[in-house]
Structures are given as structure tokens and as C-alpha cells.
Protein backbone atom coordinates (compact mmCIF):
# COMPACT_ATOMS: atom_id res chain seq x y z
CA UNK A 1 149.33 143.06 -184.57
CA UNK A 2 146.81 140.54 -183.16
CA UNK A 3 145.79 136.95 -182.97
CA UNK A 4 142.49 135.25 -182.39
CA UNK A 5 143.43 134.60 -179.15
CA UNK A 6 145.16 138.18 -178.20
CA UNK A 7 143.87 141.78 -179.12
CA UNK A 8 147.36 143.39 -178.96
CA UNK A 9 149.91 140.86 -179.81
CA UNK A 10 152.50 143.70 -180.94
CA UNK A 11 152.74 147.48 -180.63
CA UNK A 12 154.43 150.64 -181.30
CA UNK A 13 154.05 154.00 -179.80
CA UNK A 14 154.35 155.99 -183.15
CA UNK A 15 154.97 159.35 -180.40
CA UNK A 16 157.93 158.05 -178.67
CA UNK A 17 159.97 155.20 -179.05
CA UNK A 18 158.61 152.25 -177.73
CA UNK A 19 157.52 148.64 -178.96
CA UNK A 20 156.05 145.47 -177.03
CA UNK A 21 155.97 141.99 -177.67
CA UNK A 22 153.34 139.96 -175.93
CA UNK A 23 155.51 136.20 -176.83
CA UNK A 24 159.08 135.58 -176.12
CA UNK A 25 161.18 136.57 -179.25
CA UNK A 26 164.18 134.89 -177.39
CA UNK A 27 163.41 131.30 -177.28
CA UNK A 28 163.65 128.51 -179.47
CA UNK A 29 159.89 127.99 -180.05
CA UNK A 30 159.21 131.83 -181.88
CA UNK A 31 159.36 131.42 -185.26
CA UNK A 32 161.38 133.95 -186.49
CA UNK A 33 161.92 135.30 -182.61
CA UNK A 34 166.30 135.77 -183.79
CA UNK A 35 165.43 137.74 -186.73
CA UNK A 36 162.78 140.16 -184.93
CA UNK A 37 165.54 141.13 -182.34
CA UNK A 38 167.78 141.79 -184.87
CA UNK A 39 165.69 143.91 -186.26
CA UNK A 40 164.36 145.66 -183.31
CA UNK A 41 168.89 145.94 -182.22
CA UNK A 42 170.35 147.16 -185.07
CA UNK A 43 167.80 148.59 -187.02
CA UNK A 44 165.30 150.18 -184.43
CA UNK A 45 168.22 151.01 -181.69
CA UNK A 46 171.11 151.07 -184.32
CA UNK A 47 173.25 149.21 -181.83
CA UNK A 48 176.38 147.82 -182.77
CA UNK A 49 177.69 144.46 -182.97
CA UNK A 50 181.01 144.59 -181.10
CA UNK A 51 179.94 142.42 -177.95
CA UNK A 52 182.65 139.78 -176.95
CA UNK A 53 182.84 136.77 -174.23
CA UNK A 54 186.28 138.49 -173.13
CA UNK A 55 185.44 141.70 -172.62
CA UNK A 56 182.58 140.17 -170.53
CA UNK A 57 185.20 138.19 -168.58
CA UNK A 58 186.97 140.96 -167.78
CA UNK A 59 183.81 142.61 -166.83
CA UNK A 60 183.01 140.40 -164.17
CA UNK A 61 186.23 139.86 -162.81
CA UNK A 62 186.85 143.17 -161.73
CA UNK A 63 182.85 143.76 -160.04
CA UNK A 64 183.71 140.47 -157.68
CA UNK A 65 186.68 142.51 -157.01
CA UNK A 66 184.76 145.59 -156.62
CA UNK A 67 181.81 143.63 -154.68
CA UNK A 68 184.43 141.70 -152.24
CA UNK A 69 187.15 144.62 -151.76
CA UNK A 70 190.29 142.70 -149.87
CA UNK A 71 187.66 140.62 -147.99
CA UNK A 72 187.53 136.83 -147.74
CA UNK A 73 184.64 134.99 -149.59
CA UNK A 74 183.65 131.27 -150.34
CA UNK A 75 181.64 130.39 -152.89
CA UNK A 76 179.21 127.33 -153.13
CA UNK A 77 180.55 125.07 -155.60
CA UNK A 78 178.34 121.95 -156.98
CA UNK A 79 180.39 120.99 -159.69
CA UNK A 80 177.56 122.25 -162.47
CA UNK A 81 179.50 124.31 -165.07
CA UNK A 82 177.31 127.61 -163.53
CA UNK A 83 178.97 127.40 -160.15
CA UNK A 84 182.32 126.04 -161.70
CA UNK A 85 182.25 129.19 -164.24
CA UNK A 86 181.68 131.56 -160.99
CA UNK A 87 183.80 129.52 -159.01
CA UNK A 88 187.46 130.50 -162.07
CA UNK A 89 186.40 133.92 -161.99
CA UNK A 90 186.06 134.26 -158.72
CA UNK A 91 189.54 132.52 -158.05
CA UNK A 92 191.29 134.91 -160.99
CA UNK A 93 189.45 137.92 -158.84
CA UNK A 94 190.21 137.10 -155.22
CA UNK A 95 193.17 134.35 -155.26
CA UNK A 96 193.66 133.21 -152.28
CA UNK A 97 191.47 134.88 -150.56
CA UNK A 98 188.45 132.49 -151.64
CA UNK A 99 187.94 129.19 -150.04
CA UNK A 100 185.23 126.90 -152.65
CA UNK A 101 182.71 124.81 -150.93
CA UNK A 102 181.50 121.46 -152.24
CA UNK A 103 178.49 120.57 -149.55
CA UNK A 104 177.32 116.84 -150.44
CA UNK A 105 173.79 116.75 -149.64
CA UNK A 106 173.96 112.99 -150.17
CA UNK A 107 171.59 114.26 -153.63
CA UNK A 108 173.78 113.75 -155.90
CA UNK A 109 173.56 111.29 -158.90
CA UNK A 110 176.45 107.84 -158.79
CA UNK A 111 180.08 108.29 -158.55
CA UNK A 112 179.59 112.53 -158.46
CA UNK A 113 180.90 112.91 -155.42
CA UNK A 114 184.28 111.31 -156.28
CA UNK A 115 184.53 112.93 -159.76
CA UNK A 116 184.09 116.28 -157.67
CA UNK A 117 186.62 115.90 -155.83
CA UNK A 118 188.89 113.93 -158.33
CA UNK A 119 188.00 117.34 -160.56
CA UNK A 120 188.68 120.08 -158.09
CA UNK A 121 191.06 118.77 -156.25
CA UNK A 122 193.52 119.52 -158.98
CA UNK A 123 192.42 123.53 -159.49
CA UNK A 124 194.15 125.78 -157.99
CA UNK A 125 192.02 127.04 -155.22
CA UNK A 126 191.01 126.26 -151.48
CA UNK A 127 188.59 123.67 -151.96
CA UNK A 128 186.47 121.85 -149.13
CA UNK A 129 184.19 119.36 -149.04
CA UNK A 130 181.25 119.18 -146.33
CA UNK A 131 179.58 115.91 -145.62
CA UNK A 132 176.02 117.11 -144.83
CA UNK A 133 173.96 113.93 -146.13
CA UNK A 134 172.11 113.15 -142.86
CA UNK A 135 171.12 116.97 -142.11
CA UNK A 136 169.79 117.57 -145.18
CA UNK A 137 167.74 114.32 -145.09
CA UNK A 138 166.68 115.19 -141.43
CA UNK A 139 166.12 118.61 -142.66
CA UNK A 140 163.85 117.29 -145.31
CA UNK A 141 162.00 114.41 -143.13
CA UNK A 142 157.94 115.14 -143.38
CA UNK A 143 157.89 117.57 -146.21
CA UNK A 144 156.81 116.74 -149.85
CA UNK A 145 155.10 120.11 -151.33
CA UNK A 146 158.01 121.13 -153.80
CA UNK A 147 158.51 124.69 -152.91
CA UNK A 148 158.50 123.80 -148.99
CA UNK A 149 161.49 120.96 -150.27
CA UNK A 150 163.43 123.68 -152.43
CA UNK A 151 163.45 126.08 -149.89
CA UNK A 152 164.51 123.83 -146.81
CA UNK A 153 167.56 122.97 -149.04
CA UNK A 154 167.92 126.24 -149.69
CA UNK A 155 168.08 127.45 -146.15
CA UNK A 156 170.21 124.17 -145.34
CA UNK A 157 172.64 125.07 -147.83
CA UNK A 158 173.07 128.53 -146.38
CA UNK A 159 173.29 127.20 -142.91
CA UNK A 160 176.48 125.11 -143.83
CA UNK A 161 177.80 128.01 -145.82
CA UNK A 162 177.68 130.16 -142.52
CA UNK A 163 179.37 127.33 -140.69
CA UNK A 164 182.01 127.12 -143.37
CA UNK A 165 182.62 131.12 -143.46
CA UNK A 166 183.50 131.02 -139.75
CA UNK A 167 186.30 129.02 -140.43
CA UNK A 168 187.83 131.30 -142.50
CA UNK A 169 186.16 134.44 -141.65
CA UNK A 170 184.41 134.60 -144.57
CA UNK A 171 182.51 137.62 -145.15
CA UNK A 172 181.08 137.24 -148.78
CA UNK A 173 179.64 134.23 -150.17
CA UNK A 174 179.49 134.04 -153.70
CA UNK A 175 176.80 131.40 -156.16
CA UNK A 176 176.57 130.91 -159.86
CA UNK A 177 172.98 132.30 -160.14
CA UNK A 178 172.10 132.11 -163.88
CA UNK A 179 169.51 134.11 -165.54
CA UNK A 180 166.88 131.42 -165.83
CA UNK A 181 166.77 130.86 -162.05
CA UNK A 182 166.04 134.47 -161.24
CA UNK A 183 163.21 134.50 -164.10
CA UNK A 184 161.69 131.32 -162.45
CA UNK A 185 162.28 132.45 -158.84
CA UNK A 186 159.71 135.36 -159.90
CA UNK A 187 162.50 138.21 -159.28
CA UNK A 188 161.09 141.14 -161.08
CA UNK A 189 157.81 142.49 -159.08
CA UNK A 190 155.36 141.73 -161.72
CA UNK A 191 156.90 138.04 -162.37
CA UNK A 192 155.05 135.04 -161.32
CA UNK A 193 157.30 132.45 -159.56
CA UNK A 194 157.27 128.92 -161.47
CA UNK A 195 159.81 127.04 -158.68
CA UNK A 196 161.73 128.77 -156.17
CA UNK A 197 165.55 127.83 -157.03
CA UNK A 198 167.52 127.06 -153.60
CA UNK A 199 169.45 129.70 -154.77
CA UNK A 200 167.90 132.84 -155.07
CA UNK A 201 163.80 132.59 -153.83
CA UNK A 202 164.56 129.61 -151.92
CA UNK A 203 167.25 131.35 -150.20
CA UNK A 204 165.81 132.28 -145.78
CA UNK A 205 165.61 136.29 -145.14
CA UNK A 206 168.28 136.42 -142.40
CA UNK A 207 172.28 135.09 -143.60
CA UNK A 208 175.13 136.11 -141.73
CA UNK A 209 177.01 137.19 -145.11
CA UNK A 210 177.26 140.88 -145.77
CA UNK A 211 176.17 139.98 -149.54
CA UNK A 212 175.93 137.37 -152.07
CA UNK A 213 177.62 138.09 -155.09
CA UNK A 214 176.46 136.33 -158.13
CA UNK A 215 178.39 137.37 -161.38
CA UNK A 216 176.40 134.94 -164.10
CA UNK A 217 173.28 136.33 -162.57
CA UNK A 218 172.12 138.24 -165.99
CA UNK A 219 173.80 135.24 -168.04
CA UNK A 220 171.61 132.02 -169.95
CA UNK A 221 173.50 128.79 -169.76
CA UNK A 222 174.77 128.91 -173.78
CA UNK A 223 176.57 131.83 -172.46
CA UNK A 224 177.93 130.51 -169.60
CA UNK A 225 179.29 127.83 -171.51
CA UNK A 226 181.03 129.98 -174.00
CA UNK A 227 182.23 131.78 -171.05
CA UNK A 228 183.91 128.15 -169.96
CA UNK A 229 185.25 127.60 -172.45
CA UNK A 230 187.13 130.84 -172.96
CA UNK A 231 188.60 130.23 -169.27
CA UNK A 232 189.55 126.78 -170.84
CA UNK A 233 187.97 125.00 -168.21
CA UNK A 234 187.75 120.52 -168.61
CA UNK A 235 186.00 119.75 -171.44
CA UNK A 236 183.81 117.55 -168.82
CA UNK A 237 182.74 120.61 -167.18
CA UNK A 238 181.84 122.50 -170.78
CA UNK A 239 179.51 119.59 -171.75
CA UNK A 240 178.01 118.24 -168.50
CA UNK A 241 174.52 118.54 -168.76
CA UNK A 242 172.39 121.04 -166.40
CA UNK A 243 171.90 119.22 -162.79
CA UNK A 244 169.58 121.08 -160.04
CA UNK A 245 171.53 122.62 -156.82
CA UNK A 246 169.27 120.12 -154.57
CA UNK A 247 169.78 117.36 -156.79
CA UNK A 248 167.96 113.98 -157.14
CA UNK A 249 165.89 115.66 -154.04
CA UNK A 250 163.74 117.21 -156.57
CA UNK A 251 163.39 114.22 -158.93
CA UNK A 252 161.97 112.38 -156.13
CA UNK A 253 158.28 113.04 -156.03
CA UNK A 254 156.97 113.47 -152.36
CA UNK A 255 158.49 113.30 -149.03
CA UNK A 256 162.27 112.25 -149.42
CA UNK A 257 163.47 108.13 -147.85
CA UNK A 258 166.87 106.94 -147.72
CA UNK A 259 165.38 103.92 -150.02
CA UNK A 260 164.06 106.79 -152.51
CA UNK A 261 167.29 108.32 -153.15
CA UNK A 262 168.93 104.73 -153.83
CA UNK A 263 166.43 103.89 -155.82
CA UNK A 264 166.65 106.96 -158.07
CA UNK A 265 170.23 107.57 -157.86
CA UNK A 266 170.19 103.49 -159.66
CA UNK A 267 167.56 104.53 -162.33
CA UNK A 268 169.18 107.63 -163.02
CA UNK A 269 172.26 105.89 -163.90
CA UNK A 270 170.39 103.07 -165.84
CA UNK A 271 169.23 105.89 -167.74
CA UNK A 272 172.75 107.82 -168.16
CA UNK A 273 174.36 104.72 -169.41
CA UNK A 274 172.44 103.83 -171.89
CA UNK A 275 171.40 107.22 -173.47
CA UNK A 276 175.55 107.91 -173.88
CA UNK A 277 176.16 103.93 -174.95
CA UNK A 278 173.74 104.50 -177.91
CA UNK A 279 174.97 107.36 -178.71
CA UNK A 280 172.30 110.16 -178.57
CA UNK A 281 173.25 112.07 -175.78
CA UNK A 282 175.04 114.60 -178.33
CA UNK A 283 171.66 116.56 -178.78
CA UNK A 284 170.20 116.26 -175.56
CA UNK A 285 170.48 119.16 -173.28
CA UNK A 286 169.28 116.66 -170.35
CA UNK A 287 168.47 113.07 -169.43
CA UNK A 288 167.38 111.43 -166.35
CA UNK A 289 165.17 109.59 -164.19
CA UNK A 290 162.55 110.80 -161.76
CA UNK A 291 160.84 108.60 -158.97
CA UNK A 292 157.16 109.14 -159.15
CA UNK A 293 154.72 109.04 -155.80
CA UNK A 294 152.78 106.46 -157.95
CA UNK A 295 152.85 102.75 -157.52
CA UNK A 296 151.40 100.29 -160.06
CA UNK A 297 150.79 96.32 -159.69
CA UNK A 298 153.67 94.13 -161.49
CA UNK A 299 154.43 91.02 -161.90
CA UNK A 300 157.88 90.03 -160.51
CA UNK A 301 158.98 86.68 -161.75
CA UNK A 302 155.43 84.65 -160.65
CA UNK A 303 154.50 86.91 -158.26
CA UNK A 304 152.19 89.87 -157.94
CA UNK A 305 154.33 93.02 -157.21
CA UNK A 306 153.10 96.70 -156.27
CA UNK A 307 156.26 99.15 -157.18
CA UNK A 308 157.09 102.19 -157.95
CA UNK A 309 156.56 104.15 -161.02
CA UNK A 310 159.99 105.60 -162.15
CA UNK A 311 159.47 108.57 -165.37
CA UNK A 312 161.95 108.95 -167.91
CA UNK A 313 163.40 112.61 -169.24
CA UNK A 314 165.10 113.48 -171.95
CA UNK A 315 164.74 117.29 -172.99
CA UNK A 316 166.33 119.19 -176.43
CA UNK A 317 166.78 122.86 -175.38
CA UNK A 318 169.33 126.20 -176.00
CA UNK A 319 168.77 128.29 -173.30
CA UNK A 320 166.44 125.96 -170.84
CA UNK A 321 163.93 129.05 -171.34
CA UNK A 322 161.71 126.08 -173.89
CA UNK A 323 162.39 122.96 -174.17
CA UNK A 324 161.10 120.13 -176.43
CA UNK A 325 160.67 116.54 -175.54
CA UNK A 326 163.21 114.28 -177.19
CA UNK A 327 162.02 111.65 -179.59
CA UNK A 328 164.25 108.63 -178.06
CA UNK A 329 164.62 105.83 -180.24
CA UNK A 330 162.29 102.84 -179.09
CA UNK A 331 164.66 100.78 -178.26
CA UNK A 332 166.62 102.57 -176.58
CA UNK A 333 163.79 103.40 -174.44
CA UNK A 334 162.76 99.80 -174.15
CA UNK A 335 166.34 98.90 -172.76
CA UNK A 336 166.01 101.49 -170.29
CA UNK A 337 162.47 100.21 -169.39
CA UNK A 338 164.02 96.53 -169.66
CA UNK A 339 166.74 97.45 -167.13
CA UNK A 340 165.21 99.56 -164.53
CA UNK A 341 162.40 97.03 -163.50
CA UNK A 342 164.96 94.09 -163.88
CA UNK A 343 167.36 95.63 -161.92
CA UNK A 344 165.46 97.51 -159.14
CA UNK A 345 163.38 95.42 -157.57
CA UNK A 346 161.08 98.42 -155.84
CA UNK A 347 159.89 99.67 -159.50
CA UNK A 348 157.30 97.65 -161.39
CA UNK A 349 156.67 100.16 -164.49
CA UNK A 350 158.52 103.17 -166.60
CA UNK A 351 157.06 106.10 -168.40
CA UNK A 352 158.21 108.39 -170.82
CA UNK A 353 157.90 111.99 -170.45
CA UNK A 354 156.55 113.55 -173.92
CA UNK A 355 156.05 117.38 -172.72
CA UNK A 356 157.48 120.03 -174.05
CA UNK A 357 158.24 123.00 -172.18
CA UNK A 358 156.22 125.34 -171.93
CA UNK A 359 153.57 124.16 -170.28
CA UNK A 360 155.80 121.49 -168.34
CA UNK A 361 158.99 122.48 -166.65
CA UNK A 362 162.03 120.54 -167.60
CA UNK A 363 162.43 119.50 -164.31
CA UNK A 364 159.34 117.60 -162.23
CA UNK A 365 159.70 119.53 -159.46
């Protein structure tokens, strides 16, 4: 098969059994993409249907158990339904000999830190919390070129895992690596990297762990989640929608302030409350705010003002793979708008992201 555009779209070897696709069957933009790897499962392979989220559960329970041996481990826990997922299976694998690690970066969006805690504090695990707001900042002073940022969290975040593993003589240190981050992180050899992910690219060469175990590694997120809920994890945790390991760090456009964070962490919330007041949050897979490096004249009351711009999100996705701009109803948008420059004085203008992935990412940075 061809297209204008592409000589050899689709192929098959008619001497030995192989077939190429050059589009991705699996996401939601291929017409048709489900029904072609049906085809190419059960009627090319004549594979069988008999795949279930338990037997999968049980799967990765007993490789953590395999990985770790009688060894201790921590694993880095954000409070995302990935690392919370890793985070029950790891627990029903090792018991107590895992030790969960919250590290507050000082990224994360209003009143998170508290629900964290509020959450996990009732699990049955070994759960810390590490204050590290003013290292990472420090750690992040002077640099604004995203994959520099991603990967001095990433190397932060290691660096307070270490510390934390001494503690407890941790050997193993365990993340909920999903399948998306590995694809974007440019894993495979012929793979170009889109963002480095804190957690995998992002991560420095030399750890003092003898391996990182990731068990969702080969997993999308609507698996993950169907994983949750099989493990009957908080409803809260099933439906929270997908938040970065660095956080608001990479919704903030440019070399990182103390002011910046405020100032998104407020807009960001602005945003949150009124997307789940108006009810359309239901279909969204995310919504947020992100602080441009872009400042436009205002006027503030009678005065001339010269702000920041502050960009909207809001993204409808399955897998995060593709994702498609939501269409936000106006005035919803326009309260948003309304708020934000009302109620932060440092902004002067909002604008609404209307970019699909591909060719944007879902996230800025």
C-alpha cells in the first residue's frame, strides 16, 4: 500500500511471515488502527484471546520478588496512579521490606502535598516524606533548556533516593515507569527521544542502587488504571489525571523563580476549579495551566501593566500516545481567563492551547 506522501505505506513479505506498518495502528487517531490489529492477532498470528489484568498482577508480583530476592527496596512514590500502582504491588511482593518515598520537590500543584500524605498515610506500608523544595530549586537555579531541567530533576531525585536507601539499607529502588515514558525517552536504539522523562533518560549514569526495577515499564496508562482498580485502590487515585514526576517545574517555561512556581501553582488551580465546577472534567484526560516566558502589556485597573502570559491545557486522550485538543466551552474558558488576570496580579493575558498531539506534546515541556 502507498500514499501520495509515502511509497511503502504497508507491506508483506509473501516468502516468510512478516508485515510492516509505516503509521501507528495503536492510537486513537488511525482510523480503523483497532480493527487492523485484530486482524493482524487473531487472524495472521491466530493468537488467542485469554489475556487477563489478574494474571498480569500476578505476573508482576512475583518478578519484583524475583528482581529484589529478600533484599530491602524503596520505591519513589509521587502520588500519580503509575507510581501508586507500582508502589501496591510492590508492597504485596516485598511487605515490609519496602520503605515508599514521597520527595516534595516543592513542584507540586495546591494542597498535593497534604492529600499525599492524608492518602498514604493510611496504606499499609513504610511511607516517608522528604522535604527537598530548596535543593531542587537550587539545583535548578540558571537552567531553562527543557531537557537540561528534566534531567537535573532527574539526577536530584536519585540523589535523595540514595540518601533515603542508606537509612534503611536499601539496595533496590523501584519507579512506576510506564510505557509511554520509555517510547519518549528514545529507549529502543533506532528511537528518537521527544523529552527525556526524569525517570528513565533523565535518570545520571552512576546510582548507588544495584537496579531499578520498574514493573509497569511495558504498560500504557488505560492499563495501569485497570490494573488499579483490580488492586481496589481509592477511587481518587483511579481517576486522578496524569501529573509529570517534576511537576509544575516543567509547566514553567524558562529558568525556574520562587515567584514562578506561586504564580503557576495559583493558575493551575484557577484552572482545576473551574474545569471540575462546570462539569467537563469527565472527558478530559488532562487540564492545567502553564506559565509562558512571554510577557504582554495590560491594563491593570488605570494603569499600564507588562505581565505574564499564562497558556491554558486541556487534552482528550486514551493512551497519552495522541491526544486531541479539547473544545472547552467559551465560557468556561472566559471565567478562567476572567479569574487568572483578576486574581494574579503578575499575568496580564491567557491563551488557549488548540494543538493536538501529534505534532505538539501534551505537555509544554
Amino acid at each position: 500500500a502507498h500514499t501520495d506522501s509515502c511509497p511503502v505505506a504497508a507491506y508483506r513479505n509473501k516468502n516468510v511471515p512478516i508485515y510492516g506498518l509505516q503509521w501507528h495502528p495503536e492510537v486513537m487517531h488511525t482510523k480503523n488502527g483497532e480493527l487492523m490489529l485484530r486482524n493482524f492477532i487473531f487472524e495472521v498470528c491466530e493468537c488467542e484471546a485469554n489475556w487477563q489484568v489478574g494474571d498480569l498482577i500476578e505476573r508482576m508480583v512475583k518478578e519484583i520478588k524475583a528482581d529484589v530476592g529478600g533484599a530491602t527496596a524503596i520505591i519513589g512514590l509521587s502520588g500519580g496512579i503509575d507510581s501508586s500502582v507500582a508502589t501496591a504491588l510492590a508492597a504485596e511482593a516485598l511487605g515490609d521490606k519496602l520503605t515508599a518515598v514521597f520527595v516534595d520537590h516543592g513542584f507540586m500543584r495546591e494542597g498535593e502535598p497534604e492529600a499525599i500524605r492524608e492518602t498514604f498515610e493510611s496504606f499499609n506500608i513504610k511511607f516517608v516524606i522528604v522535604n527537598a523544595q530548596q535543593r531542587f530549586l537550587e539545583k535548578l537555579k540558571g537552567i531553562s533548556e527543557p531537557e537540561k531541567k528534566r534531567k537535573a530533576i532527574g539526577e536530584e531525585f536519585i540523589r535523595v533516593f540514595e540518601e533515603e536507601a542508606k537509612k534503611s539499607s536499601a539496595e533496590y529502588l523501584l519507579q512506576g515507569t510506564i510505557y509511554p515514558d520509555r517510547i519518549e525517552s528514545g529507549f529502543r536504539k533506532n528511537s528518537d527521544v521527544i523529552k527525556s522523562h526524569h525517570n528513565v533518560a533523565g535518570l545520571p549514569l552512576k546510582i548507588a542502587f544495584k537496579k531499578i526495577v520498574e514493573p509497569l515499564q511495558d504498560l500504557y496508562k488505560d492499563e495501569v488504571r485497570k490494573v488499579a482498580v483490580m488492586l481496589n485502590l481509592p477511587r481518587e487515585l483511579v481517576n486522578r489525571q496524569p501529573f509529570p514526576g517534576p511537576g509544575l517545574a516543567v509547566r514553567i517555561i524558562g529558568e525556574l523563580t520562587e515567584e514562578k512556581v506561586i504564580i503557576t501553582k495559583k493558575a493551575d488551580s484557577i484552572v482545576t476549579q473551574e474545569i471540575e465546577k462546570n462539569c467537563v472534567a469527565e472527558d478530559l484526560w488532562q487540564y492545567f495551566a502553564v506559565l509562558t516566558d512571554t510577557k504582554a502589556t495590560g491594563v491593570k485597573g488605570d494603569s499600564r501593566a507588562y505581565g505574564y502570559v499564562v497558556a491554558v491545557r486541556a487534552a482528550e486522550s486514551r493512551e497519552a500516545m495522541t491526544a486531541n485538543f479539547a473544545q472547552i466551552p467559551y465560557p468556561v474558558l472566559e471565567k478562567i481567563s476572567t479569574r487568572i488576570t483578576n486574581e494574579i496580579p503578575q499575568v496580564t493575558r491567557v491563551v488557549y492551547d488548540i494543538t493536538h498531539k501529534p505534532p505538539a506534546t501534551i505537555e509544554w515541556e
